[in-house]
N, C-alpha and C. Protein backbone atom coordinates (compact mmCIF):
# COMPACT_ATOMS: atom_id res chain seq x y z
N UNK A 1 -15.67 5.34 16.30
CA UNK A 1 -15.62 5.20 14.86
C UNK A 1 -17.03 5.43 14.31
N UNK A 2 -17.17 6.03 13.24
CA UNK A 2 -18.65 6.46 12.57
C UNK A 2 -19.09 5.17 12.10
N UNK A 3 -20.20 5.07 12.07
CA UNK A 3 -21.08 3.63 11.66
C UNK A 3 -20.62 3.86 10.24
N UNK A 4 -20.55 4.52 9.46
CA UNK A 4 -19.96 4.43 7.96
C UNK A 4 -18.83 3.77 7.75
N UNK A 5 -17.92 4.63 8.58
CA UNK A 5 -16.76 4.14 8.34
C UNK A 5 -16.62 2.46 8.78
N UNK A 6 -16.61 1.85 10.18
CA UNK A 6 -17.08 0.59 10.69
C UNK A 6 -17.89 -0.43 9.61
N UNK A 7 -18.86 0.08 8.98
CA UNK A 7 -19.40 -0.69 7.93
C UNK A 7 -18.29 -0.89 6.55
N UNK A 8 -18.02 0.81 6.07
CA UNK A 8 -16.92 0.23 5.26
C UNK A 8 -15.75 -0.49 5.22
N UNK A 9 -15.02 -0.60 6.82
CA UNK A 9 -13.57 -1.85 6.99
C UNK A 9 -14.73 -3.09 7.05
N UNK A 10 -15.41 -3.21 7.55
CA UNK A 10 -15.59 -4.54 7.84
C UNK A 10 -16.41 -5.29 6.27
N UNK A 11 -16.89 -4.18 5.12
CA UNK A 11 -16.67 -5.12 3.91
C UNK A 11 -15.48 -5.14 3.22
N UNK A 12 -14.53 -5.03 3.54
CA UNK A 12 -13.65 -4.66 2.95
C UNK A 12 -12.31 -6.33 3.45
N UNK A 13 -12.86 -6.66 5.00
CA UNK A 13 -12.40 -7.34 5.63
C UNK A 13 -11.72 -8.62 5.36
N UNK A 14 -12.97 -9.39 4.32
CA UNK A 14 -12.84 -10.58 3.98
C UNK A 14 -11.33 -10.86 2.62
N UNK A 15 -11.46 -9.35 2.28
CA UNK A 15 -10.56 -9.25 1.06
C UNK A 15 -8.98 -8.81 1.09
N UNK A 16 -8.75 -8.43 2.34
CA UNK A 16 -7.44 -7.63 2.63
C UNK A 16 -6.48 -8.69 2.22
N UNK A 17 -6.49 -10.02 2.77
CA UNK A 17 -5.20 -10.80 2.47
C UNK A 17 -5.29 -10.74 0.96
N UNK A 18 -6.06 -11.18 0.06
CA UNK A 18 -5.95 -11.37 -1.63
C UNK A 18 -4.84 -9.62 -1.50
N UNK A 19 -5.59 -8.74 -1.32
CA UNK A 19 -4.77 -7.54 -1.51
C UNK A 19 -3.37 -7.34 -1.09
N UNK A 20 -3.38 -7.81 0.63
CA UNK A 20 -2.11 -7.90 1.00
C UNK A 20 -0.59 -8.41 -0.19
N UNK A 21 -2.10 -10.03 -0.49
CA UNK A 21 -0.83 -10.76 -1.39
C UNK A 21 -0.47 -10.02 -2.93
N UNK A 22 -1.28 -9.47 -3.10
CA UNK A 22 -0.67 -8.00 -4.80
C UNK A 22 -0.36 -7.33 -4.33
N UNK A 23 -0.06 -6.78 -3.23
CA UNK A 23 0.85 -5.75 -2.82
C UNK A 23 2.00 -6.02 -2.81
N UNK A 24 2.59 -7.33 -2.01
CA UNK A 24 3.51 -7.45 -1.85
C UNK A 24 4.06 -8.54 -3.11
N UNK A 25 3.12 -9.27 -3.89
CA UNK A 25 4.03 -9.39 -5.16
C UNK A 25 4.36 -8.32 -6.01
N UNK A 26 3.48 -7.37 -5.94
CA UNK A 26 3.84 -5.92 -6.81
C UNK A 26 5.48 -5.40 -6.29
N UNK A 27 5.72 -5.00 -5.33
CA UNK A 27 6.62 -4.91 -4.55
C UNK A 27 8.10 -5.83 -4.99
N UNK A 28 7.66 -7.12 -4.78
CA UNK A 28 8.75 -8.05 -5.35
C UNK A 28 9.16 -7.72 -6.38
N UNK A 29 8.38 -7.05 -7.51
CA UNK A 29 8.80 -6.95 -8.74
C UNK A 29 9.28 -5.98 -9.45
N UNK A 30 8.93 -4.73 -8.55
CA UNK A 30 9.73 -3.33 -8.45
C UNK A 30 11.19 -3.18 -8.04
N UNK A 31 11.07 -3.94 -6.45
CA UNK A 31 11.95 -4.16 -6.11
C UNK A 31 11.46 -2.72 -4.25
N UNK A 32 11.24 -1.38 -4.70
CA UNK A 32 10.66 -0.29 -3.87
C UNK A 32 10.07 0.45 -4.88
N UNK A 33 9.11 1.34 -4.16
CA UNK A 33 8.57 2.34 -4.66
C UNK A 33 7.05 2.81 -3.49
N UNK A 34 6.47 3.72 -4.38
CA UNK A 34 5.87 4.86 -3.50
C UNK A 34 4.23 3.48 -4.15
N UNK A 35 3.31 4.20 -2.97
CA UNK A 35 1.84 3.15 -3.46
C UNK A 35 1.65 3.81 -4.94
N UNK A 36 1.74 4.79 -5.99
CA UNK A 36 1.49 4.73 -7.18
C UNK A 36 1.93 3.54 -7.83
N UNK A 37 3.63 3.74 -7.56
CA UNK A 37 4.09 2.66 -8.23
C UNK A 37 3.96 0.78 -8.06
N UNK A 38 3.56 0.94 -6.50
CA UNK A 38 3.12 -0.57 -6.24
C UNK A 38 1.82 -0.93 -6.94
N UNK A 39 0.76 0.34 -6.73
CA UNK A 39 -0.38 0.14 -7.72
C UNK A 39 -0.14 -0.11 -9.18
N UNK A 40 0.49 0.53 -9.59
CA UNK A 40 0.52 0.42 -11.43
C UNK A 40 1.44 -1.18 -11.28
N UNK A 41 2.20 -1.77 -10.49
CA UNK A 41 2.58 -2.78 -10.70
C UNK A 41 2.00 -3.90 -10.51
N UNK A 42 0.78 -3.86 -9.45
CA UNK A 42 0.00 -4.84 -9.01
C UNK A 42 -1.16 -4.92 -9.59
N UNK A 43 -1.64 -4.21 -10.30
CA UNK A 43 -2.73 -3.58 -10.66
C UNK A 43 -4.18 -3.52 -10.04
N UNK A 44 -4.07 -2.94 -8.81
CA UNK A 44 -4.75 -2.78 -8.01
C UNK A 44 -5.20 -0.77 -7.65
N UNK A 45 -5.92 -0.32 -7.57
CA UNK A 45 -6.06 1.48 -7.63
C UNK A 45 -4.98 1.81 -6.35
N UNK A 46 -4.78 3.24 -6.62
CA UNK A 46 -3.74 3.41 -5.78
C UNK A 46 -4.57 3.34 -4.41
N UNK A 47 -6.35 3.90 -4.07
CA UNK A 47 -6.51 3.88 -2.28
C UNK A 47 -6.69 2.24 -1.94
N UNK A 48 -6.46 1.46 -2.74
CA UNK A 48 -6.73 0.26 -2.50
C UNK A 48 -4.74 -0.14 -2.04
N UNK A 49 -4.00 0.71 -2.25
CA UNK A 49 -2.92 0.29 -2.12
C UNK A 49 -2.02 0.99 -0.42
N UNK A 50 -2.55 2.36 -0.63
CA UNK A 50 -1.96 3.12 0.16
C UNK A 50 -2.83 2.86 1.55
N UNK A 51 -4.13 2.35 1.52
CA UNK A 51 -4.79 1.95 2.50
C UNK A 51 -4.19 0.87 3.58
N UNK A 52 -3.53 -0.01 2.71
CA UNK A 52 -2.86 -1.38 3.56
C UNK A 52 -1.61 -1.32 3.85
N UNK A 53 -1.10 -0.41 3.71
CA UNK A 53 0.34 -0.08 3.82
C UNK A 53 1.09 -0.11 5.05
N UNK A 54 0.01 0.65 5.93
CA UNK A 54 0.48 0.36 6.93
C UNK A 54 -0.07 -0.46 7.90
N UNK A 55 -1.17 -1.56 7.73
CA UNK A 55 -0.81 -3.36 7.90
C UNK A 55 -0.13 -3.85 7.61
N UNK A 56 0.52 -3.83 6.58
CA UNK A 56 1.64 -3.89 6.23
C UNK A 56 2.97 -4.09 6.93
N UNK A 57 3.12 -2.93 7.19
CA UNK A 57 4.11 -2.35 8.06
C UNK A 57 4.12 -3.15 9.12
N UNK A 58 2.66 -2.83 9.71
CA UNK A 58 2.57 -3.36 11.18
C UNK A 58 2.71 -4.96 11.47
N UNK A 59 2.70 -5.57 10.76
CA UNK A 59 2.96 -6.43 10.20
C UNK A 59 4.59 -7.34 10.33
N UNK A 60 5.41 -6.35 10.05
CA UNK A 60 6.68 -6.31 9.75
C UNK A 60 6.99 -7.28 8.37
N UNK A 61 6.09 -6.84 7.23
CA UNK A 61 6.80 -7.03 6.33
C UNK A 61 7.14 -6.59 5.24
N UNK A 62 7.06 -4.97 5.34
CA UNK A 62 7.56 -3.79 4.39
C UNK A 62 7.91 -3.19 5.57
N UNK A 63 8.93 -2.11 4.56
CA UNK A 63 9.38 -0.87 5.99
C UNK A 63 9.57 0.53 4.88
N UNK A 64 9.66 1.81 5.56
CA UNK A 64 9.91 2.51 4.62
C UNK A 64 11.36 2.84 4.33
N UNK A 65 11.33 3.12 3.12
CA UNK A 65 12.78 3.50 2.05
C UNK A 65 13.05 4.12 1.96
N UNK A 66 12.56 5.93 2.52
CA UNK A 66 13.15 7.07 1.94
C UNK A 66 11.76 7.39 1.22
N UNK A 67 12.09 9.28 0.84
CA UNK A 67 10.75 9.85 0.59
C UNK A 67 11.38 10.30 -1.16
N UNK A 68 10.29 10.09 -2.05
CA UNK A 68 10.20 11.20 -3.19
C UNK A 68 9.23 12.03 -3.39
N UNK A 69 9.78 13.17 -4.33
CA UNK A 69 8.27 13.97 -4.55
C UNK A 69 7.60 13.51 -5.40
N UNK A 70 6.74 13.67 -5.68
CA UNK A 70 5.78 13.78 -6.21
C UNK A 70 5.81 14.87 -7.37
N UNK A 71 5.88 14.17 -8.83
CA UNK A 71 6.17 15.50 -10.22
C UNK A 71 4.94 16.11 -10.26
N UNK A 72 3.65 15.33 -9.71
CA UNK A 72 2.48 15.85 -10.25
C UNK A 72 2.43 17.52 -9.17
N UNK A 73 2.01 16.64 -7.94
CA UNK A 73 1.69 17.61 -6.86
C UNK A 73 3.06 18.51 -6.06
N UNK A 74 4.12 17.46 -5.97
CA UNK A 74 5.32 18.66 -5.57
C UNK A 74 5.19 17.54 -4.03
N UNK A 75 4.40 17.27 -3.84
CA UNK A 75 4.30 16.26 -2.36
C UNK A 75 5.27 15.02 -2.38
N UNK A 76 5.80 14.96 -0.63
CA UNK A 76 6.27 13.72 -0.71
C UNK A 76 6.05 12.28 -0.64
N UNK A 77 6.28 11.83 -0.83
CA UNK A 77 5.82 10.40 -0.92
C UNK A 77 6.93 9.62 -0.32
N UNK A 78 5.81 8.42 0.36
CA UNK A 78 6.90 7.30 1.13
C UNK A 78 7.02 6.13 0.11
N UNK A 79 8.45 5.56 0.03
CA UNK A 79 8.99 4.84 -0.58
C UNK A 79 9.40 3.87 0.25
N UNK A 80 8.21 2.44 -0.58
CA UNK A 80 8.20 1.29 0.56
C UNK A 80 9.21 -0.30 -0.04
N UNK A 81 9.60 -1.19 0.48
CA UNK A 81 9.88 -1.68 0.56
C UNK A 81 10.03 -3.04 0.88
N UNK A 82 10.20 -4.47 0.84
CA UNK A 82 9.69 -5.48 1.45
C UNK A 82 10.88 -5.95 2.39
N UNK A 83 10.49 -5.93 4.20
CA UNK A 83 11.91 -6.73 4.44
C UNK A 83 12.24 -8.04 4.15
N UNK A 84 13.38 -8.02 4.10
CA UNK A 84 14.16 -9.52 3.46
C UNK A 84 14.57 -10.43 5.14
């Protein structure tokens, strides 16, 4: 791992759970959606969203939902979810 990168997770470290926890109330309140939409719901930026996603995951407590595109770029996007 590059000393940059290593320096940047590990400030980042102390803060993941606060984030974890707006992610996944964002989530609750959508119900699913792609990290734009968890971002605009949590109000957190989207690389602050799409970054933890899959801790998340790994985690086991989102899974993915199915893909949409993307109107801007034409790209797909993963559509996440919280398991119940």
């Amino acid at each position: 791992m590059k000393t940059t990168s290593y320096l940047a997770h590990e400030s980042v470290k102390p803060h993941k759970e606060r984030v974890h926890t707006k992610i996944i109330r964002g989530l609750r309140k959508i119900k699913k959606g792609t990290f734009e939409d968890i971002a605009n719901a949590c109000g957190l930026k989207d690389q602050q969203v799409w970054k933890r996603l899959s801790e998340l995951k790994r985690q086991d407590k989102i899974i993915e939902d199915g893909i949409r595109i993307c109107d801007d770029s034409g790209r797909p996007r993963t559509i996440w979810k919280i398991i119940d």
